[in-house]
PDB file of N, CA and C in Angstrom:
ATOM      1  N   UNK A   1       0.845  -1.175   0.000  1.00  0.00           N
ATOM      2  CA  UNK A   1       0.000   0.000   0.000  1.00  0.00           C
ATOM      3  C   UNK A   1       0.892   1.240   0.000  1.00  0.00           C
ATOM      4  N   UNK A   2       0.490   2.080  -0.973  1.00  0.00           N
ATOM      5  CA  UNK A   2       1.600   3.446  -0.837  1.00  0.00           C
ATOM      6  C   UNK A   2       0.732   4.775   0.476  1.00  0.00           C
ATOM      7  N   UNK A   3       1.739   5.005   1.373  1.00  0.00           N
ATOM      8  CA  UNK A   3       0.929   6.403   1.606  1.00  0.00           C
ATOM      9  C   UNK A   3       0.895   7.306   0.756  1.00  0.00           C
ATOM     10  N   UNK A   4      -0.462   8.271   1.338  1.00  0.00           N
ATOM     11  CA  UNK A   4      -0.352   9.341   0.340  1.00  0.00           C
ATOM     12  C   UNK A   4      -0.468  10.391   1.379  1.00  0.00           C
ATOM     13  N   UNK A   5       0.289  11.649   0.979  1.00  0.00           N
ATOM     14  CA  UNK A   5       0.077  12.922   1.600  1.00  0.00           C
ATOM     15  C   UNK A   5      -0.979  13.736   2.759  1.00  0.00           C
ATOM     16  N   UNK A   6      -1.158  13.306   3.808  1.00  0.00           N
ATOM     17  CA  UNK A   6      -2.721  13.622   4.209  1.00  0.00           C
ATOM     18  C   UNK A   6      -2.720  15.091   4.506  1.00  0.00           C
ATOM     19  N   UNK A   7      -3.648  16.146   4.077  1.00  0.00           N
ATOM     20  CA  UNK A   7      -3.887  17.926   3.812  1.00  0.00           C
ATOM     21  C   UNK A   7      -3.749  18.025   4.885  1.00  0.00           C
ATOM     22  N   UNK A   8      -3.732  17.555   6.182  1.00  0.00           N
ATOM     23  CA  UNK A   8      -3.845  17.812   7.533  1.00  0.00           C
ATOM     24  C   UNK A   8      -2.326  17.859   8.093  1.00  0.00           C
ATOM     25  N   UNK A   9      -1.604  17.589   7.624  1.00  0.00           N
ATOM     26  CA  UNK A   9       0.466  17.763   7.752  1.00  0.00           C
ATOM     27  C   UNK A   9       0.869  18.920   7.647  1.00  0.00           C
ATOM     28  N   UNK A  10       0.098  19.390   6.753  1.00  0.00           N
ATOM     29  CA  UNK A  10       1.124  20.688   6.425  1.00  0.00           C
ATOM     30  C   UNK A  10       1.488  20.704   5.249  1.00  0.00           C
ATOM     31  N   UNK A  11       2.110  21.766   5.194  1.00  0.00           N
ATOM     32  CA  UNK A  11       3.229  22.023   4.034  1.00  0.00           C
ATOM     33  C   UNK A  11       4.351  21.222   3.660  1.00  0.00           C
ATOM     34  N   UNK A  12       4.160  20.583   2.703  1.00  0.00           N
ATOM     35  CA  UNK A  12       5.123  19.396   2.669  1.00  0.00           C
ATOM     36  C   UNK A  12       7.180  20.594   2.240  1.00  0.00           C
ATOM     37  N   UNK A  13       6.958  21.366   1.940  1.00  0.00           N
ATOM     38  CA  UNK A  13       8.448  22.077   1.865  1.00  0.00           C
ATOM     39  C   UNK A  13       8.772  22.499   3.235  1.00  0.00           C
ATOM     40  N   UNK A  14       7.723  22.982   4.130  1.00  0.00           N
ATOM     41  CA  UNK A  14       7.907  22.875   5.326  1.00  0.00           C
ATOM     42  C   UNK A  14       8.416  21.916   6.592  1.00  0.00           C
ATOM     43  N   UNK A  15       7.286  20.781   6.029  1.00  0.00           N
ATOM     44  CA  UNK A  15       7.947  19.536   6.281  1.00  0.00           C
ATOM     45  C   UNK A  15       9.441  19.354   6.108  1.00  0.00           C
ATOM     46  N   UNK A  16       9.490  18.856   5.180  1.00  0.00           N
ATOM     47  CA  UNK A  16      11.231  19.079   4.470  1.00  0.00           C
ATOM     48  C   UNK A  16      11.836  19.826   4.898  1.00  0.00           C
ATOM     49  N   UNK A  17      11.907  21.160   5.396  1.00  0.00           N
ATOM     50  CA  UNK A  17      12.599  22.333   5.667  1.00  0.00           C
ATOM     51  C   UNK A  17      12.991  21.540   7.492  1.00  0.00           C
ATOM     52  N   UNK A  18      11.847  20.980   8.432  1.00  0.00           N
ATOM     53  CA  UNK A  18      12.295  20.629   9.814  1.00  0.00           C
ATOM     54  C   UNK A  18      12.983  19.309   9.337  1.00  0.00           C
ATOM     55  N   UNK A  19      12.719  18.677   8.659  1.00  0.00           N
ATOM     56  CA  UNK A  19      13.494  17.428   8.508  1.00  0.00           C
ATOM     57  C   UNK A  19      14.952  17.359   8.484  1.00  0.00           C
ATOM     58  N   UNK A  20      15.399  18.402   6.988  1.00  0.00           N
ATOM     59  CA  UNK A  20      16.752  19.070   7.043  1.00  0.00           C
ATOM     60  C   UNK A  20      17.300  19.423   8.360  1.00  0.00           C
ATOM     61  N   UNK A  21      16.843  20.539   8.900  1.00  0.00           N
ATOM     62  CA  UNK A  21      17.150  20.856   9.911  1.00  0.00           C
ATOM     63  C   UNK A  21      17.763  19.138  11.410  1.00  0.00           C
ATOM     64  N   UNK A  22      16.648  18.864  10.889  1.00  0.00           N
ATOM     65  CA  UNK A  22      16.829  17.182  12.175  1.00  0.00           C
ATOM     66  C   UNK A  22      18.447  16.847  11.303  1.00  0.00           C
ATOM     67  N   UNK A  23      18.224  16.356  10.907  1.00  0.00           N
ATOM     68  CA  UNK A  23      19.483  15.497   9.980  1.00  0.00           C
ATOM     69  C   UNK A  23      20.541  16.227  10.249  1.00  0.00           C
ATOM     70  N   UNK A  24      20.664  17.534   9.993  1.00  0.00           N
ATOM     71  CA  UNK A  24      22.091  18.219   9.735  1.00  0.00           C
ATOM     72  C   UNK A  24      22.693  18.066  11.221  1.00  0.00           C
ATOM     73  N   UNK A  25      21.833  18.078  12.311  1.00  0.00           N
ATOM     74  CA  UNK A  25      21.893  18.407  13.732  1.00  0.00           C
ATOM     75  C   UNK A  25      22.511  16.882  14.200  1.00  0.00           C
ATOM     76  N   UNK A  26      21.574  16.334  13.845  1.00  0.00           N
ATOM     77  CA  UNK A  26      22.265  15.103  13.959  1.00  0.00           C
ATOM     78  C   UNK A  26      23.485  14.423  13.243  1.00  0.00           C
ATOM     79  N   UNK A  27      23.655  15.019  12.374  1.00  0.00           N
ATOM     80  CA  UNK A  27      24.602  14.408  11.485  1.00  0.00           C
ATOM     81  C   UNK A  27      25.925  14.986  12.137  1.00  0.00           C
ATOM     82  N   UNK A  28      25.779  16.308  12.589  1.00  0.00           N
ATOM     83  CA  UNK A  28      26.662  17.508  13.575  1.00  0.00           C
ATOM     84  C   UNK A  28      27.535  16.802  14.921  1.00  0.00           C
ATOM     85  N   UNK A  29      25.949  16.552  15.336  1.00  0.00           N
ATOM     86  CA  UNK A  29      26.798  15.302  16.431  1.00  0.00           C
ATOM     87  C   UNK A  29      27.418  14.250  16.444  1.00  0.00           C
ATOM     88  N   UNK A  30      27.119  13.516  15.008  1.00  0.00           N
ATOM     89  CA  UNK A  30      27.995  12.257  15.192  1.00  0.00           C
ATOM     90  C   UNK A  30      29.159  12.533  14.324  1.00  0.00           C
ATOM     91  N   UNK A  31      29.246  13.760  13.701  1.00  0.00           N
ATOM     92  CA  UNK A  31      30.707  13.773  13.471  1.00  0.00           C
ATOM     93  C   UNK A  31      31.194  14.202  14.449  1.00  0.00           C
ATOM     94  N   UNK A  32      31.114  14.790  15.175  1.00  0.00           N
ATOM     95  CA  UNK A  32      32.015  15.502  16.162  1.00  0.00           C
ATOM     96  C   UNK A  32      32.021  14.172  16.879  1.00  0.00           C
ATOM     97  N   UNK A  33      31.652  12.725  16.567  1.00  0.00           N
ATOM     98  CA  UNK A  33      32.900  11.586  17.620  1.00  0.00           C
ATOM     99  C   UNK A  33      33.461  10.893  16.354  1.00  0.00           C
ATOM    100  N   UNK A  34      33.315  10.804  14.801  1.00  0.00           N
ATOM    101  CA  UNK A  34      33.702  10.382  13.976  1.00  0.00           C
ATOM    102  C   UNK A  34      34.387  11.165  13.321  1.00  0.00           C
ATOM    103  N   UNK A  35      35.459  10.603  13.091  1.00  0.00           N
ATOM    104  CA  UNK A  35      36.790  11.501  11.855  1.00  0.00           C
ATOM    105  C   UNK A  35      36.381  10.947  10.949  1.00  0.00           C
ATOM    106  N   UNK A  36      36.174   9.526  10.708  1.00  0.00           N
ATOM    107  CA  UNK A  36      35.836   8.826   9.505  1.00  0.00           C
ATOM    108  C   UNK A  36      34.423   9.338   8.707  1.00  0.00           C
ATOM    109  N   UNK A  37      33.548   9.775   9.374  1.00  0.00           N
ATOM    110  CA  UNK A  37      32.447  10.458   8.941  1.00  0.00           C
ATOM    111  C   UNK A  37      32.865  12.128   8.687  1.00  0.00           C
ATOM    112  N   UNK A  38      33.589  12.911   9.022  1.00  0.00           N
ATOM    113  CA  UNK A  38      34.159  14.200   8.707  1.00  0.00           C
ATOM    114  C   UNK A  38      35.019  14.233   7.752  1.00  0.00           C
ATOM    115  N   UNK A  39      35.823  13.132   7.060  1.00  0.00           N
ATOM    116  CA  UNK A  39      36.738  12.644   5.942  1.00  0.00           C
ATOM    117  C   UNK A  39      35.565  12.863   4.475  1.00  0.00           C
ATOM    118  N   UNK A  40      34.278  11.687   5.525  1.00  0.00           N
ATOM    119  CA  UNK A  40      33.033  11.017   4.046  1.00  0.00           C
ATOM    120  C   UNK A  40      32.690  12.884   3.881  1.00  0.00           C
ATOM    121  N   UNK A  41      32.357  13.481   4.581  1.00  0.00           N
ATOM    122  CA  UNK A  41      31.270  14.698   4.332  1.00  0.00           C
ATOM    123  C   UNK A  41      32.414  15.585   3.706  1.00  0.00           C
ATOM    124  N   UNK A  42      33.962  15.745   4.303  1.00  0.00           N
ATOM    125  CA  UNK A  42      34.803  16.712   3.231  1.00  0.00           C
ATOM    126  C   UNK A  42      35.023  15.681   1.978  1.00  0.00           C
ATOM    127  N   UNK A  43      35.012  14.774   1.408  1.00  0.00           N
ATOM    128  CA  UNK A  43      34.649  14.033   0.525  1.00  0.00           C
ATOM    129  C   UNK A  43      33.683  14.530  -0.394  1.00  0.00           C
ATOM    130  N   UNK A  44      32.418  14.854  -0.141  1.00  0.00           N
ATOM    131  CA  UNK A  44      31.260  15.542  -0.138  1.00  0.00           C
ATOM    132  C   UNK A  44      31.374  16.596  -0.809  1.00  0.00           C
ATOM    133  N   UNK A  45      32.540  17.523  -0.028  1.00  0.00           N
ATOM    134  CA  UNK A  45      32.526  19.046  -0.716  1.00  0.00           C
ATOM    135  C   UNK A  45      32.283  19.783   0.413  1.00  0.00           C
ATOM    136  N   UNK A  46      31.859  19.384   1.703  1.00  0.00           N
ATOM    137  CA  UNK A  46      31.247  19.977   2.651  1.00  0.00           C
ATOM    138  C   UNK A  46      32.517  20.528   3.426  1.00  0.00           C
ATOM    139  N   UNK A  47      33.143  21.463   3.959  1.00  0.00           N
ATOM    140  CA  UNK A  47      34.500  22.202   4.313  1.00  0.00           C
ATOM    141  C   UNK A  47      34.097  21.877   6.201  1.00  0.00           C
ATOM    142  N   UNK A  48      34.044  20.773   6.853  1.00  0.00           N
ATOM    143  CA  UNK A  48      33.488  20.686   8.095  1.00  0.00           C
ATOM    144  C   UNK A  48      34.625  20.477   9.382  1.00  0.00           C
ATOM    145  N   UNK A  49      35.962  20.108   8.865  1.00  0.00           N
ATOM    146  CA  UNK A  49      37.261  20.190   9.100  1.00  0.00           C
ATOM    147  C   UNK A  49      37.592  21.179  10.400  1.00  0.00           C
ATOM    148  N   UNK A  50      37.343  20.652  11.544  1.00  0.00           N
ATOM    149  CA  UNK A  50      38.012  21.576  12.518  1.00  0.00           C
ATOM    150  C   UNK A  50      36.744  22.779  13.201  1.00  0.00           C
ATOM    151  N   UNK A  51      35.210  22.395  12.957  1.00  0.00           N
ATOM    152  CA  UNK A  51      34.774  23.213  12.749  1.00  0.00           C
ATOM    153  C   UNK A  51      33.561  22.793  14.470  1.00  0.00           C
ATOM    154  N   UNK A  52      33.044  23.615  15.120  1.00  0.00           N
ATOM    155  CA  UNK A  52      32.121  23.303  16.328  1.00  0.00           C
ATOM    156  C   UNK A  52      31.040  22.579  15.280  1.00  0.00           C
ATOM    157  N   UNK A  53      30.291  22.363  16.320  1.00  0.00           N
ATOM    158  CA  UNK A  53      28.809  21.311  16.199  1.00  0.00           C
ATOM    159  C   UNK A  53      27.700  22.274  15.207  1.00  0.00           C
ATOM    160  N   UNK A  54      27.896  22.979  16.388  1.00  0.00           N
ATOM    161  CA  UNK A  54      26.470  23.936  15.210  1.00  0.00           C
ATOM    162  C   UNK A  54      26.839  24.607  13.797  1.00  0.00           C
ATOM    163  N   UNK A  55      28.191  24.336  13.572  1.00  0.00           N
ATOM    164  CA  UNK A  55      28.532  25.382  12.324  1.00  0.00           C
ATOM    165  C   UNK A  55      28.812  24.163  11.433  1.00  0.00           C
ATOM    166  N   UNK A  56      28.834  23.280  12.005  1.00  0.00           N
ATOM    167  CA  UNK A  56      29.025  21.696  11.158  1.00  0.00           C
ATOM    168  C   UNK A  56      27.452  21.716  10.706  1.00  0.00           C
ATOM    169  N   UNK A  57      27.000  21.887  11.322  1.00  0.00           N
ATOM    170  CA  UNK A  57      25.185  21.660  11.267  1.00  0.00           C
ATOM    171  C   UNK A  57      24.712  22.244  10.270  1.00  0.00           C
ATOM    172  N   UNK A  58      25.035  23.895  10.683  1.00  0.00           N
ATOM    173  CA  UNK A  58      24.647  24.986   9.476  1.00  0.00           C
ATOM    174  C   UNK A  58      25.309  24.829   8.132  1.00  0.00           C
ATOM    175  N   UNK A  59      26.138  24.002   7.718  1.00  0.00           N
ATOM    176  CA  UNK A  59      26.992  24.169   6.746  1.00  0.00           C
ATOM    177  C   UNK A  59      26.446  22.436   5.886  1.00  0.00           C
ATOM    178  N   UNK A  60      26.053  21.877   6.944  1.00  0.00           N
ATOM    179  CA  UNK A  60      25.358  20.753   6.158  1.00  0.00           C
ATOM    180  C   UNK A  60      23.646  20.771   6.154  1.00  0.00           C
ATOM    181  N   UNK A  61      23.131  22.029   6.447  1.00  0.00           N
ATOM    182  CA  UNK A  61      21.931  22.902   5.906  1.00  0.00           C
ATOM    183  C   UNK A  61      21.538  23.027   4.371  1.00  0.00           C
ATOM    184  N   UNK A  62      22.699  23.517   3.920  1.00  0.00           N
ATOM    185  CA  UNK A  62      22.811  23.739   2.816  1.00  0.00           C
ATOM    186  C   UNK A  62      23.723  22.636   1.846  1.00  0.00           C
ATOM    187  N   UNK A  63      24.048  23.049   0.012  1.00  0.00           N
ATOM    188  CA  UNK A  63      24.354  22.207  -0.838  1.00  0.00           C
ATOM    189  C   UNK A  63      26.115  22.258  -0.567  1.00  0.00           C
ATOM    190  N   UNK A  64      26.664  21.494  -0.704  1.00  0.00           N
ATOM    191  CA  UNK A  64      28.375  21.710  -0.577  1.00  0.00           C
ATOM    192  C   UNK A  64      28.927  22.804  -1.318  1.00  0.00           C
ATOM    193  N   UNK A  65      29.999  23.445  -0.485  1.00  0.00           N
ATOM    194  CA  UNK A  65      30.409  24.303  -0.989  1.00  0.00           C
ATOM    195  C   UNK A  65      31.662  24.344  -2.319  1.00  0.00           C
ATOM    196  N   UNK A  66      31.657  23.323  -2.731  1.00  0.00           N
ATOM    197  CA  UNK A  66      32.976  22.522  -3.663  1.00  0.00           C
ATOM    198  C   UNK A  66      32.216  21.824  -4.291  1.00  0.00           C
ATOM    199  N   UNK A  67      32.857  21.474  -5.145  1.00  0.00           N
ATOM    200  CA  UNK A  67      32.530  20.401  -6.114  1.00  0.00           C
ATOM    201  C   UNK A  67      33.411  18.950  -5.636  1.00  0.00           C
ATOM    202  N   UNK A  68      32.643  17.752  -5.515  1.00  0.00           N
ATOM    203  CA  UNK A  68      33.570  16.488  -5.262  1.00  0.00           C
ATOM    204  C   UNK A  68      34.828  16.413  -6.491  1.00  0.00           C
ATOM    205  N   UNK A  69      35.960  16.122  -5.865  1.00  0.00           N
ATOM    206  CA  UNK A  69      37.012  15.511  -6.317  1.00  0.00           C
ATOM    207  C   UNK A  69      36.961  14.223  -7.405  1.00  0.00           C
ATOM    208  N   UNK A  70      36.863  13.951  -8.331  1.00  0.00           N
ATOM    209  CA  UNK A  70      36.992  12.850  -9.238  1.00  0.00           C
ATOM    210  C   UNK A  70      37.975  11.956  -9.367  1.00  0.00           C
TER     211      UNK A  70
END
């Protein structure tokens, strides 16, 4: 059975917009105990190298700032 969208959620870009937000936050914290995960995300393009929790967060908010390496 597929779900479908129920009008009573909300704004689904909204949606999306707290979701982002969850992920980056979380993603914030578990690099800051993983190097091996701060390697994958500057891999990425993402410049997160040396950087606190919340600015790791804000910076994986948004699209990478680089282009991946080939």
């Amino acid at each position: 059975m597929i779900a479908s969208p129920d009008p009573q959620d909300g704004d689904p870009a909204e949606n999306l917009e707290r979701m982002n937000v969850a992920l980056s936050e979380w993603a914030a914290r578990s690099a800051s105990d993983s190097e091996t995960l701060i390697d994958r995300f500057e891999e990425m393009g993402y410049a997160v190298r040396g950087k606190p929790e919340d600015e790791v967060a804000e910076i994986l908010r948004r699209p990478p700032d680089r282009a991946r390496p080939r």
